[in-house]
N, C-alpha and C. Protein backbone atom coordinates (compact mmCIF):
# COMPACT_ATOMS: atom_id res chain seq x y z
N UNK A 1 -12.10 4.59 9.80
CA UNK A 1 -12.35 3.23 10.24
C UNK A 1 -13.18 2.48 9.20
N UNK A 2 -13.88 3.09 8.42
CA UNK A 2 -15.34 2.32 8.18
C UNK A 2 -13.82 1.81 6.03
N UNK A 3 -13.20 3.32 5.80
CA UNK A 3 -12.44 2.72 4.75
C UNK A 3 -11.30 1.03 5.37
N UNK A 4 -11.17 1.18 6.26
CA UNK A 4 -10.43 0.03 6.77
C UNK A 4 -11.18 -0.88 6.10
N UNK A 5 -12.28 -1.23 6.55
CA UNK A 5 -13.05 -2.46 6.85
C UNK A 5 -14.04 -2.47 5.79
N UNK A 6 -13.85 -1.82 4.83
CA UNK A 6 -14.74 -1.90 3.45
C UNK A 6 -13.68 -3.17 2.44
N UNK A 7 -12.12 -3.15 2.86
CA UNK A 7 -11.06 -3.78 2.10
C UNK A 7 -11.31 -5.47 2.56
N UNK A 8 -11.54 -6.88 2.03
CA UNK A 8 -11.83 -7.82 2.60
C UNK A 8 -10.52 -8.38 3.01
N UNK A 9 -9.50 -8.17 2.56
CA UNK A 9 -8.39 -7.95 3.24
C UNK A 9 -8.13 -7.40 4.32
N UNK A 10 -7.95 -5.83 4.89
CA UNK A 10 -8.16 -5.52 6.15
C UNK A 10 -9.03 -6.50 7.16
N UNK A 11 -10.01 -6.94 7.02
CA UNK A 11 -11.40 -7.88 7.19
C UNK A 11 -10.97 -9.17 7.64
N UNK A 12 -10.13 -9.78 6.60
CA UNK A 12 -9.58 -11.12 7.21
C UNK A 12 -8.49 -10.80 8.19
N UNK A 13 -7.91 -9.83 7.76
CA UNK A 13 -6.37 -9.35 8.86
C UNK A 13 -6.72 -9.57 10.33
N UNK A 14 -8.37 -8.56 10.09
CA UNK A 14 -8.55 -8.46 11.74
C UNK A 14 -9.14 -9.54 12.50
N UNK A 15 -9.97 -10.19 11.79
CA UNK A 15 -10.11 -11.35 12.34
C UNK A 15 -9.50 -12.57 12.35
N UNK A 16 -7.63 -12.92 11.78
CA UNK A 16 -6.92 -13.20 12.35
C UNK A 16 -6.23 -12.69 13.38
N UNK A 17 -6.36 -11.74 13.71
CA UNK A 17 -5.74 -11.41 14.82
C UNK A 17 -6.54 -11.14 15.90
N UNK A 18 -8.07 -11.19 16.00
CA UNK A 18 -8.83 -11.73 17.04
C UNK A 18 -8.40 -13.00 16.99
N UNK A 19 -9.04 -13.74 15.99
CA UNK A 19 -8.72 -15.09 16.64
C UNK A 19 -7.80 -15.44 16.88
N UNK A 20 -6.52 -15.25 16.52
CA UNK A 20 -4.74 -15.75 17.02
C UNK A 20 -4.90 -15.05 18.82
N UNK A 21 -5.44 -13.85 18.91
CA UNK A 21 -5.47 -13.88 20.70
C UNK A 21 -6.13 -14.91 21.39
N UNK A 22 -7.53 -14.53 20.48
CA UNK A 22 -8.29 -15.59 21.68
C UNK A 22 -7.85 -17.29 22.08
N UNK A 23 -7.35 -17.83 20.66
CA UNK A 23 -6.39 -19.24 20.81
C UNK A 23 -5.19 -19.07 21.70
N UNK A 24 -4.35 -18.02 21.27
CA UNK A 24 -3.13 -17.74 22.38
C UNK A 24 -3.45 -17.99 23.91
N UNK A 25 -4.50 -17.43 24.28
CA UNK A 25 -4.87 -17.25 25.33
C UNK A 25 -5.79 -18.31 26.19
N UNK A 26 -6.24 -19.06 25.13
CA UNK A 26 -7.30 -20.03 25.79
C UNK A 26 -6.60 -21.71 25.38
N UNK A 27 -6.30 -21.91 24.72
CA UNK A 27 -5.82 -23.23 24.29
C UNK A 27 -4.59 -23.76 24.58
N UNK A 28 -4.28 -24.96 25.15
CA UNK A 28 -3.18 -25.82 25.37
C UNK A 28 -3.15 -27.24 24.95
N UNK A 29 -1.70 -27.49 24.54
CA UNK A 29 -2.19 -28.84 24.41
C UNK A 29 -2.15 -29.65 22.47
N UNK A 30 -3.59 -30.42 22.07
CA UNK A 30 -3.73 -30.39 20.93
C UNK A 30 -3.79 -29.64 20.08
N UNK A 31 -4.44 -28.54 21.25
CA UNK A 31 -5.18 -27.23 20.27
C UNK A 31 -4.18 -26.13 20.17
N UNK A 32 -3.04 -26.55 20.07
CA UNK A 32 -2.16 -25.77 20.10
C UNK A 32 -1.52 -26.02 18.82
N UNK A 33 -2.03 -26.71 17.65
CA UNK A 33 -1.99 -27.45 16.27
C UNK A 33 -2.75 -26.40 15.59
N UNK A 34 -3.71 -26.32 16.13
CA UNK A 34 -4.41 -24.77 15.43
C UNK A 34 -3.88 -23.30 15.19
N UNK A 35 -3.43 -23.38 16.68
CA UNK A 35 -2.91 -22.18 17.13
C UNK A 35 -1.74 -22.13 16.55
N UNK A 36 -1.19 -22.60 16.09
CA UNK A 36 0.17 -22.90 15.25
C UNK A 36 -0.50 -22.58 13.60
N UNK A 37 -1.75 -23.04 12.90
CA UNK A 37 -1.91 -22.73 11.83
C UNK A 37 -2.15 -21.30 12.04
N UNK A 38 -2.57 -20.74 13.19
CA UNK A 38 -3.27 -19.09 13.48
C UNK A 38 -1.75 -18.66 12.66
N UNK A 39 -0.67 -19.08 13.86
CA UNK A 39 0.80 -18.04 13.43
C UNK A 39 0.91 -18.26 12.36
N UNK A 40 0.97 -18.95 11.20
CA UNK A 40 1.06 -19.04 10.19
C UNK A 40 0.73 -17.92 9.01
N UNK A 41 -0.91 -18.41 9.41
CA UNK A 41 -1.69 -17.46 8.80
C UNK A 41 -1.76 -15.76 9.00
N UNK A 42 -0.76 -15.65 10.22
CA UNK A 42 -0.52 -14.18 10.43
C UNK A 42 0.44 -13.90 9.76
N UNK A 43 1.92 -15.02 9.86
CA UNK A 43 2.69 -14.39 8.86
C UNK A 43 2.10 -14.01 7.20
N UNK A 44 1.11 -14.76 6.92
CA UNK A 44 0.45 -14.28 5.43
C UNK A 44 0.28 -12.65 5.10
N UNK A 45 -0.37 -12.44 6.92
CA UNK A 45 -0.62 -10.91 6.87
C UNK A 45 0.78 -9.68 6.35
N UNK A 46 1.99 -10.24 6.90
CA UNK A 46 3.09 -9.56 6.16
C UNK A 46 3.27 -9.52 4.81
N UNK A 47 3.17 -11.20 4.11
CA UNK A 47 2.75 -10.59 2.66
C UNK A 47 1.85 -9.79 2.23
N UNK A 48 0.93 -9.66 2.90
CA UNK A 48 -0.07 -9.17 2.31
C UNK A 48 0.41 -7.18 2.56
N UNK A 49 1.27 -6.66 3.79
CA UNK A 49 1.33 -5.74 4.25
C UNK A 49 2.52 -5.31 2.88
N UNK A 50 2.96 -5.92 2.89
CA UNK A 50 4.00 -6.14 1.64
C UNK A 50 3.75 -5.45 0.60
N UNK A 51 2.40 -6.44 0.08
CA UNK A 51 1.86 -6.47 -1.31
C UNK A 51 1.36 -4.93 -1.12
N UNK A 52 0.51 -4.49 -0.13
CA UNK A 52 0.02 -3.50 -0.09
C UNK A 52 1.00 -2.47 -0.78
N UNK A 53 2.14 -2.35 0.04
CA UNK A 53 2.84 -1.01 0.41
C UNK A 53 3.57 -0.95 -1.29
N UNK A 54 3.81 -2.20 -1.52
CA UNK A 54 4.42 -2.41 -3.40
C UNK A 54 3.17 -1.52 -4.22
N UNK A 55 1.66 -1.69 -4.28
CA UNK A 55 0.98 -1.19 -4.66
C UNK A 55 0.91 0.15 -4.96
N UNK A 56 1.22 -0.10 -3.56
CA UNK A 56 0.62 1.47 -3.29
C UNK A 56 1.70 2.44 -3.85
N UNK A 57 3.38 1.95 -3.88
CA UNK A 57 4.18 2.63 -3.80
C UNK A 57 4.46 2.86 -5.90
N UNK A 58 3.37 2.12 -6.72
CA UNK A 58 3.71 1.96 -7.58
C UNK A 58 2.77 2.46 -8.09
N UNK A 59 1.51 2.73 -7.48
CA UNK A 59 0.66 3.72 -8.04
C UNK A 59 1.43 5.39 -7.74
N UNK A 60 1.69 5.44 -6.48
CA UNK A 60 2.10 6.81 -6.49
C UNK A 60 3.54 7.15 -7.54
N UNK A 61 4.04 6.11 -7.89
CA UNK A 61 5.13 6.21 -8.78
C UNK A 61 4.42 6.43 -10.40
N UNK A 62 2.93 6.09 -10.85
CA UNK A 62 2.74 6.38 -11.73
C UNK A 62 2.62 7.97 -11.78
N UNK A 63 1.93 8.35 -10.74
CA UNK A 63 1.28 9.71 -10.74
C UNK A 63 2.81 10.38 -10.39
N UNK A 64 3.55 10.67 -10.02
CA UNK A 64 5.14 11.08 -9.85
C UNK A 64 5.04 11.06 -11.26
N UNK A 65 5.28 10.02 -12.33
CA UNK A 65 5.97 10.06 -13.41
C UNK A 65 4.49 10.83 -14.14
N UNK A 66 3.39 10.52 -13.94
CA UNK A 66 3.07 11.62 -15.36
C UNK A 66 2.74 12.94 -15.04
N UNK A 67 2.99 13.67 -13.80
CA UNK A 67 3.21 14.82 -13.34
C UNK A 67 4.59 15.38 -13.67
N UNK A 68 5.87 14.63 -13.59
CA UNK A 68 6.74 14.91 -14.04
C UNK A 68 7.05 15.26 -15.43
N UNK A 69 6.05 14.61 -16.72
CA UNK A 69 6.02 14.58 -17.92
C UNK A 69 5.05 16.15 -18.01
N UNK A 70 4.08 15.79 -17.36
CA UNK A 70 3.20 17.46 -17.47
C UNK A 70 4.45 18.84 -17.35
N UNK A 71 4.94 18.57 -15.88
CA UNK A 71 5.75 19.36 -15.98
C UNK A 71 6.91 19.81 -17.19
N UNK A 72 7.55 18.64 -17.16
CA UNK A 72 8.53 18.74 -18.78
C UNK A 72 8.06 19.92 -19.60
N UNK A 73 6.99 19.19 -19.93
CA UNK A 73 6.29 19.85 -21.31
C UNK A 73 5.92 21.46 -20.67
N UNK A 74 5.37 21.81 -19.77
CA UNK A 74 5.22 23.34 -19.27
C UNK A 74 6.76 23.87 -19.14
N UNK A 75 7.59 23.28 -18.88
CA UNK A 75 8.65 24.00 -18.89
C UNK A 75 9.11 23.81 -20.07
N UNK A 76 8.97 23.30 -20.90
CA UNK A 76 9.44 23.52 -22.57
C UNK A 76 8.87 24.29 -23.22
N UNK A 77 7.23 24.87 -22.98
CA UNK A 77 6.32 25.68 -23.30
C UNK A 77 6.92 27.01 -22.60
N UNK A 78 7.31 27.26 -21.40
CA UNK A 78 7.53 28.81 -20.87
C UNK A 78 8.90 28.75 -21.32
N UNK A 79 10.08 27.96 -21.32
CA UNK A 79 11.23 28.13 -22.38
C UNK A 79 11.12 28.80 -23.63
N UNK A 80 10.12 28.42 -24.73
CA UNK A 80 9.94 29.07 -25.90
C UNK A 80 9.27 30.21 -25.74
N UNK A 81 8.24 30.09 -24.84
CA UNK A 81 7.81 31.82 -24.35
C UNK A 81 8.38 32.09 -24.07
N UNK A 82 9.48 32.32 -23.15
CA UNK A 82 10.66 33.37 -23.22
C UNK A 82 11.63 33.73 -24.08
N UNK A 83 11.66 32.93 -24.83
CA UNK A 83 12.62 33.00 -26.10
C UNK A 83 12.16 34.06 -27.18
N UNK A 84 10.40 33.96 -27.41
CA UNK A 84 9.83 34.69 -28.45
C UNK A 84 9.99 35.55 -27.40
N UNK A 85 9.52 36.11 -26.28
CA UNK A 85 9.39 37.87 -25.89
C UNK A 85 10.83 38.28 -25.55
N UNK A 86 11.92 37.80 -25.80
CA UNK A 86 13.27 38.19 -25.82
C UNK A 86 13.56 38.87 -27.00
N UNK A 87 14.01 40.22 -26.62
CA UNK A 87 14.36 41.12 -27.75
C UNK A 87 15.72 40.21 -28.18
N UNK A 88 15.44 40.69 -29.57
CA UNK A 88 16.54 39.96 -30.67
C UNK A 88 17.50 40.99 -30.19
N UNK A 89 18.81 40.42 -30.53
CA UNK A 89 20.27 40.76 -29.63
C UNK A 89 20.51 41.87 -31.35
């Protein structure tokens, strides 16, 4: 919980979505001009859920690719070790 709410993002999320209830629920009328900027501002939250998951999905794509390169190279390293302790034919 406490990593949630360290992000000022998470932070604004949630307190659009307190306040989009409490307007939903209490306001009619003019104030329903507000409550209309609330929905708005929630759809932002999808970009933002968006942006996240792109992030995130592109950091773990770095670490994929230079684990994959580590690997390479260890398996090109135990390739030639097996090659040298292979009795000559």
């Amino acid at each position: 919980m406490r990593r949630y709410f360290k992000s000022k993002f998470h932070v604004f999320d949630a307190a659009i979505i307190v306040v989009s209830f409490v307007f939903e629920i209490s306001l009619q009328g003019v104030e329903e001009e507000v409550a209309s900027l609330i929905v708005i501002l929630r759809l932002l939250r999808v970009v933002k859920i968006v942006d996240e998951i792109s992030v995130g999905a592109e950091a773990q794509m770095s670490d994929l690719e230079q684990r994959l390169e580590l690997l390479e190279k260890e398996n090109c390293n135990l390739r030639e070790e097996l090659r040298r302790r292979r009795p000559a034919a």
